[in-house]
C-alpha atoms as a PDB file:
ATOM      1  CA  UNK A   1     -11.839 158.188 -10.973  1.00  0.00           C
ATOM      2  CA  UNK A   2     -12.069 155.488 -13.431  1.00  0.00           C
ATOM      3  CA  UNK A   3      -9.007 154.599 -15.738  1.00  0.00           C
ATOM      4  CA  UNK A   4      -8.828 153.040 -19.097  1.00  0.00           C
ATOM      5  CA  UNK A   5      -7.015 150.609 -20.135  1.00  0.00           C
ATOM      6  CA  UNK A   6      -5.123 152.418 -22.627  1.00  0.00           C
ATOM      7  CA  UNK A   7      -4.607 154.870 -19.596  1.00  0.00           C
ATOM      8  CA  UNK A   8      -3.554 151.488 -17.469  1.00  0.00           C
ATOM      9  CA  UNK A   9      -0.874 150.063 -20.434  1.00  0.00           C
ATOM     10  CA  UNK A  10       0.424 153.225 -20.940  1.00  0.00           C
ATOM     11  CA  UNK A  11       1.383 153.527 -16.995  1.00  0.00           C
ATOM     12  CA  UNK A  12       2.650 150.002 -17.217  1.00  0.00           C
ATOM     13  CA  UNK A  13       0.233 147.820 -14.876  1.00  0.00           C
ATOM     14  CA  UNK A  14      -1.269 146.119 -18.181  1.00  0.00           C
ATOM     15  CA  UNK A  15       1.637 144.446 -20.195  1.00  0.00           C
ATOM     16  CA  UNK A  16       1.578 145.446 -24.309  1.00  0.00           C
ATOM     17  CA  UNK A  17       0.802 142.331 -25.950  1.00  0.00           C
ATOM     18  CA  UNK A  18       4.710 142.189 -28.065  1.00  0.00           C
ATOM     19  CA  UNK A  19       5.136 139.338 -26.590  1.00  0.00           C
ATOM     20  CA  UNK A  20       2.885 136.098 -26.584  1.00  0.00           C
ATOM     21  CA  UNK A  21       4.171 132.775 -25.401  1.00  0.00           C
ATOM     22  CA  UNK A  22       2.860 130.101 -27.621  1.00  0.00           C
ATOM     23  CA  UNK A  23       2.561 126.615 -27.533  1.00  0.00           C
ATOM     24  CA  UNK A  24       4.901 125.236 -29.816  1.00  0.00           C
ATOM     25  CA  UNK A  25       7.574 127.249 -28.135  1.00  0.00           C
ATOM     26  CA  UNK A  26       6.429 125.422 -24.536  1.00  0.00           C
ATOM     27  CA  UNK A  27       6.881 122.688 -26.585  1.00  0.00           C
ATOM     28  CA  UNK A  28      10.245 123.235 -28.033  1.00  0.00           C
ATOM     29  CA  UNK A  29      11.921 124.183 -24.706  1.00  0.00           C
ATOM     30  CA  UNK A  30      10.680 121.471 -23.006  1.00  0.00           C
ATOM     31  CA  UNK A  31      12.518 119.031 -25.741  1.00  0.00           C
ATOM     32  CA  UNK A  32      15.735 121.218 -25.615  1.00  0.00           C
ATOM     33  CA  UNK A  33      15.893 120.845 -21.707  1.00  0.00           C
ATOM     34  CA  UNK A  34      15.531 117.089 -21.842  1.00  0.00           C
ATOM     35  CA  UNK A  35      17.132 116.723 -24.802  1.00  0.00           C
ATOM     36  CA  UNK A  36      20.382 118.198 -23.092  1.00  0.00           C
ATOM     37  CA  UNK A  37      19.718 115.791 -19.763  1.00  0.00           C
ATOM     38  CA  UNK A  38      19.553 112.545 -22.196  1.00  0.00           C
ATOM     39  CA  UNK A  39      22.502 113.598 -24.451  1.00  0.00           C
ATOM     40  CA  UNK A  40      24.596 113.909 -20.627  1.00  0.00           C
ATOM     41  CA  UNK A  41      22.854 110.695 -19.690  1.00  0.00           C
ATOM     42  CA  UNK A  42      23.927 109.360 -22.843  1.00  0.00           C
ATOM     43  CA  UNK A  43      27.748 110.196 -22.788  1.00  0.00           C
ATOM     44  CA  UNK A  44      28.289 109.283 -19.183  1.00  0.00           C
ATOM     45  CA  UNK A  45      26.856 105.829 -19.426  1.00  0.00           C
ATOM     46  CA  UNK A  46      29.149 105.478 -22.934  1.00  0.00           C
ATOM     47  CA  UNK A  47      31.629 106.330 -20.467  1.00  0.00           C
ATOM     48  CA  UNK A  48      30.459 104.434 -17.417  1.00  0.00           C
ATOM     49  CA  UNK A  49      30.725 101.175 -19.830  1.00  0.00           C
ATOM     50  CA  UNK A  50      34.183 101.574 -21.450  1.00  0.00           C
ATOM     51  CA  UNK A  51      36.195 101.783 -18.874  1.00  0.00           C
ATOM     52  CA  UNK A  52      34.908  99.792 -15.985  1.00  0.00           C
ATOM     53  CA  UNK A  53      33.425  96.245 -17.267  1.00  0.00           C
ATOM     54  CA  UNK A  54      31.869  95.535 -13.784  1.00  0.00           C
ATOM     55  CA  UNK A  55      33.231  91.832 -13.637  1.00  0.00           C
ATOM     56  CA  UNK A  56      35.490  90.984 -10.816  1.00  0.00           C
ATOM     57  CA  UNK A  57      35.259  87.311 -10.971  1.00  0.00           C
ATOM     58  CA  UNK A  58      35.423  85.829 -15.065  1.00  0.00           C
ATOM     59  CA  UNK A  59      32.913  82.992 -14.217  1.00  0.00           C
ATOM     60  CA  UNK A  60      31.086  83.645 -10.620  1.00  0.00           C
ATOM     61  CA  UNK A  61      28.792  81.013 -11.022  1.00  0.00           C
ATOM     62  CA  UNK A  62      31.106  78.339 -11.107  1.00  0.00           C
ATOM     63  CA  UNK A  63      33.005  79.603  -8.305  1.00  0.00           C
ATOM     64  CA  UNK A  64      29.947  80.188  -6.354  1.00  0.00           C
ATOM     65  CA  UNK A  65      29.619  76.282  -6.572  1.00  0.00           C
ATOM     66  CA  UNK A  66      33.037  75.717  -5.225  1.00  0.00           C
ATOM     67  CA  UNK A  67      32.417  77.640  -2.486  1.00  0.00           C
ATOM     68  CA  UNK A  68      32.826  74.925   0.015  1.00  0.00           C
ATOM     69  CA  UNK A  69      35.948  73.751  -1.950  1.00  0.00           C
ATOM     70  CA  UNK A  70      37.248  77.012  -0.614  1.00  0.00           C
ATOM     71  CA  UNK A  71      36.380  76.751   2.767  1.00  0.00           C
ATOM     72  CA  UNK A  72      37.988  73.365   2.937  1.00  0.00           C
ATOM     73  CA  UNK A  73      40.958  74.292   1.543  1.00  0.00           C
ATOM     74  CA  UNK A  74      40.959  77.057   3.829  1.00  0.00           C
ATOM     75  CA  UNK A  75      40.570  75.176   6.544  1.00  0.00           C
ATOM     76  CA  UNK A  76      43.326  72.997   5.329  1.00  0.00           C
ATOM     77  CA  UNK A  77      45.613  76.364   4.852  1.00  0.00           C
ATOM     78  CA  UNK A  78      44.910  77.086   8.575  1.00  0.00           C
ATOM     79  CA  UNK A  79      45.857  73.903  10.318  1.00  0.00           C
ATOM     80  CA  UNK A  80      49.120  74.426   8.638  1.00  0.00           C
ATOM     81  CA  UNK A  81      50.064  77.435  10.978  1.00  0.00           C
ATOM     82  CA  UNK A  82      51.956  79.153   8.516  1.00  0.00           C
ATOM     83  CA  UNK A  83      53.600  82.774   9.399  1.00  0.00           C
ATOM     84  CA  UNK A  84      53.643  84.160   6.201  1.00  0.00           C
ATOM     85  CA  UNK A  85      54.426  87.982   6.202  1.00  0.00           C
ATOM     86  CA  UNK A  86      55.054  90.250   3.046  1.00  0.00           C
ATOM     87  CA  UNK A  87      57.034  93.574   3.063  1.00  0.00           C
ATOM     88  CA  UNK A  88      56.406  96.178  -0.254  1.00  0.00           C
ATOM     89  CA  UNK A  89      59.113  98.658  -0.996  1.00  0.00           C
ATOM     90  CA  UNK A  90      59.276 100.556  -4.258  1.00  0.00           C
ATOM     91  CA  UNK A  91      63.305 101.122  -6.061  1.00  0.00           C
ATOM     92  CA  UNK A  92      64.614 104.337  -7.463  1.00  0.00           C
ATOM     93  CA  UNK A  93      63.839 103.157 -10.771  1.00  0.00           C
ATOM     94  CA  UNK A  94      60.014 103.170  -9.909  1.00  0.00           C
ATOM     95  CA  UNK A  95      59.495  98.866  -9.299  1.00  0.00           C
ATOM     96  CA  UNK A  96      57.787  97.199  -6.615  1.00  0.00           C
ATOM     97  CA  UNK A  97      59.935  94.883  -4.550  1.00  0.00           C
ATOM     98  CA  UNK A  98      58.292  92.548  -3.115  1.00  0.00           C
ATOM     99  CA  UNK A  99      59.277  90.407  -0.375  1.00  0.00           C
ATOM    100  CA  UNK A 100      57.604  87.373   1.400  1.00  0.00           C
ATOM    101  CA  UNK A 101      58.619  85.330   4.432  1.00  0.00           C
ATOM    102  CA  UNK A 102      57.228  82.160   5.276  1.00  0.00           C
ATOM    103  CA  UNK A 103      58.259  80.152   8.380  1.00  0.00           C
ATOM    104  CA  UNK A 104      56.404  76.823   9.594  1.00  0.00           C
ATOM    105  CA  UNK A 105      54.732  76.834  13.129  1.00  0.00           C
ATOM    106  CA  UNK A 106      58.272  76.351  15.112  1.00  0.00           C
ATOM    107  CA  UNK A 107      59.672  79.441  12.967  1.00  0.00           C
ATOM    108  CA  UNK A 108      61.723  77.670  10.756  1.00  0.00           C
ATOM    109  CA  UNK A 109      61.778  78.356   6.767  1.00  0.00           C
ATOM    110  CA  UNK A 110      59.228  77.126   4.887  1.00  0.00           C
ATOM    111  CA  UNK A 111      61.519  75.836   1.328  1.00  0.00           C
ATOM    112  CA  UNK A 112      60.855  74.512  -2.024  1.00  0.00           C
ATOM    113  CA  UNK A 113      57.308  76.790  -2.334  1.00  0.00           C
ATOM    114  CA  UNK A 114      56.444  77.681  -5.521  1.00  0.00           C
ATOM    115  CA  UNK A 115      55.395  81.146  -4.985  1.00  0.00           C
ATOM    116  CA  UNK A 116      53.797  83.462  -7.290  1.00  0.00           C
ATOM    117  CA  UNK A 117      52.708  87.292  -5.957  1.00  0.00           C
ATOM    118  CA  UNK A 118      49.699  89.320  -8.004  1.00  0.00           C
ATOM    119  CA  UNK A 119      48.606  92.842  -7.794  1.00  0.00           C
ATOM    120  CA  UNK A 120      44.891  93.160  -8.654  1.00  0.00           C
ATOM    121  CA  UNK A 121      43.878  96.623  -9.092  1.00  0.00           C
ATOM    122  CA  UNK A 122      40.409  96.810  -7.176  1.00  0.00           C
ATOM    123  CA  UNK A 123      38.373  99.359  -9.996  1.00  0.00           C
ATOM    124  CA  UNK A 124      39.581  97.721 -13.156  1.00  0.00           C
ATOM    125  CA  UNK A 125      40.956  94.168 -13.987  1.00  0.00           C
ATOM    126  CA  UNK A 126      43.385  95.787 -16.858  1.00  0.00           C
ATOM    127  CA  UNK A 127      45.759  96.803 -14.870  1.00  0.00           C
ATOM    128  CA  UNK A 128      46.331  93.501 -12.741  1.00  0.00           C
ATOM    129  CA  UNK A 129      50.098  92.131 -12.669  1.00  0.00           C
ATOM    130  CA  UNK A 130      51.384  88.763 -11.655  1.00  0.00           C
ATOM    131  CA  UNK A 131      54.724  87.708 -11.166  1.00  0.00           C
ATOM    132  CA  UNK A 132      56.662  84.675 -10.073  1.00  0.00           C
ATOM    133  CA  UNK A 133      58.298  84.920  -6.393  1.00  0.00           C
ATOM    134  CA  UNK A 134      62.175  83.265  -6.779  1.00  0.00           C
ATOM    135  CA  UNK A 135      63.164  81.896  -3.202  1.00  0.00           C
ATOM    136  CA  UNK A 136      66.535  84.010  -2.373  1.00  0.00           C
ATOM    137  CA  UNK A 137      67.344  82.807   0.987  1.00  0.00           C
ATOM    138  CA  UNK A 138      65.601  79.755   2.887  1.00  0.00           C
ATOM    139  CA  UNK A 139      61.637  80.554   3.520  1.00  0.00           C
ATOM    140  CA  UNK A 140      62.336  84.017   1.565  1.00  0.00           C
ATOM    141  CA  UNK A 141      60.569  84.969  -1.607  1.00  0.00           C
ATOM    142  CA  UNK A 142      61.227  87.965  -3.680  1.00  0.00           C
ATOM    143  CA  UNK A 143      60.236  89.601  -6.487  1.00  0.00           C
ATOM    144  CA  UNK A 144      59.941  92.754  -8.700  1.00  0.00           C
ATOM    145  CA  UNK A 145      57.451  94.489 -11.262  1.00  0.00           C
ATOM    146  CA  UNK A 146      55.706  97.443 -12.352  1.00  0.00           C
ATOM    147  CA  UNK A 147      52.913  99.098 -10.771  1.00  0.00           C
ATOM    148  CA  UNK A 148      51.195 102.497 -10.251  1.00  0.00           C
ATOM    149  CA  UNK A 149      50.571 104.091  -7.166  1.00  0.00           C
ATOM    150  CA  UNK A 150      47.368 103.766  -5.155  1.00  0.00           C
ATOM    151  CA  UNK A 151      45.570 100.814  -3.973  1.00  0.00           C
ATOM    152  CA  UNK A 152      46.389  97.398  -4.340  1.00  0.00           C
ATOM    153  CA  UNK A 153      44.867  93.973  -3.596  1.00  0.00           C
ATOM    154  CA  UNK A 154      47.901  91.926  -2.854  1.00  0.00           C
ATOM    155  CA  UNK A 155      47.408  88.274  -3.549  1.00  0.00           C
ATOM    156  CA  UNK A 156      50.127  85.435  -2.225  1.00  0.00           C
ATOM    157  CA  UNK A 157      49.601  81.808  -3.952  1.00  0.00           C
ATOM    158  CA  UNK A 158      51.801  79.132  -2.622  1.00  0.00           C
ATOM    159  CA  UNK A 159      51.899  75.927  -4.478  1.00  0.00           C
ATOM    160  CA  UNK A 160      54.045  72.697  -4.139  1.00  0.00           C
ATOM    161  CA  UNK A 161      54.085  69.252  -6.768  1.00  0.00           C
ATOM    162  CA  UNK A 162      51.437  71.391  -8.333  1.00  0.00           C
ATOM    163  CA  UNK A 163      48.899  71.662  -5.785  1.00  0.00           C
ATOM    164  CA  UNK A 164      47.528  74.878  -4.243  1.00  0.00           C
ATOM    165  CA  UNK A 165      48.395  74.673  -0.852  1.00  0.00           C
ATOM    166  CA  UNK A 166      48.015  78.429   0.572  1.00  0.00           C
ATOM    167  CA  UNK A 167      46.640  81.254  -0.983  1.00  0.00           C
ATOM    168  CA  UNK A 168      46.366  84.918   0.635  1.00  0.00           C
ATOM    169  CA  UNK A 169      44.849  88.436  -0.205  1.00  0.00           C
ATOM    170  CA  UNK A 170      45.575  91.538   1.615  1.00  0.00           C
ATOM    171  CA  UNK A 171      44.667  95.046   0.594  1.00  0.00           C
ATOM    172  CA  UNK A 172      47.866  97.457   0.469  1.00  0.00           C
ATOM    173  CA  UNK A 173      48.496 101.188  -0.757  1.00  0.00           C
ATOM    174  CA  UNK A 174      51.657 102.131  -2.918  1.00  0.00           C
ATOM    175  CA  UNK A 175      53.014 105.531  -2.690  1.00  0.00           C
END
């Protein structure tokens, strides 16, 4: 037996033609879908830029050209033979203390350092802190500032008659 189609749409195996899908609507979702993907694109790059500038070092190619300045004066750092140890404690009232020994390569105090102490926040210059180390007992250095738990980069600068002579960085976490 042979149907119809009206016999075949009226059973349901031949769809009623309501509905057509035309061109312009193809059209139209296709620019709401990606229009939605570059408006999200859009607004997390906005946000991407504001708050993290990407720069760690303000003028890397000039310090690229010191570079072997650096390793000299690391070099000259080493055959010092410094022992220079830092302890990080945090007060009731929410500061850092900060707290550095050094002592020479016979373990006696290292005096008359002028000692300054930096927390560099590794995600986002902004928050960086410095602070100038006072010497409170021979060959000890102490401090005190602000800063907000998590990581730190800890960076020790010892200087004396104006000249850089030691220079450390060490990567702590604050609770």
């Amino acid at each position: 037996m042979m149907r119809s189609v009206n016999d075949m749409r009226d059973n349901g195996i031949v769809p009623s033609a309501g509905f057509t899908l035309k061109g312009w609507m193809v059209l139209a979702a296709l620019l709401c879908f990606f229009g939605v993907i570059a408006g999200a694109n859009a607004v997390m790059i906005r946000y991407a830029i504001s708050t993290f500038r990407g720069e760690q070092e303000p003028s890397p190619y000039e310090h690229g050209l010191a570079y072997k300045k650096d390793i000299e004066a690391a070099r000259a750092q080493e055959s010092l033979g410094w022992k220079v140890s830092a302890g990080v404690s945090r007060g009731q009232d929410g500061d850092v203390f900060l707290e550095v020994q050094v002592t020479d390569p016979l373990q006696r105090p290292v005096t008359g350092l002028a000692l300054t102490g930096a927390l560099n926040s590794p995600p986002d210059k902004k928050f960086d802190t410095q602070l100038a180390l006072a010497e409170t007992a021979p060959g000890i250095y102490s401090g005190r500032l602000r800063a907000a738990p998590g990581q730190w980069d800890l960076l020790l600068s010892a200087s004396r008659d104006g000249a850089q002579i030691f220079r450390s960085t060490n990567r702590i976490t604050l609770r």
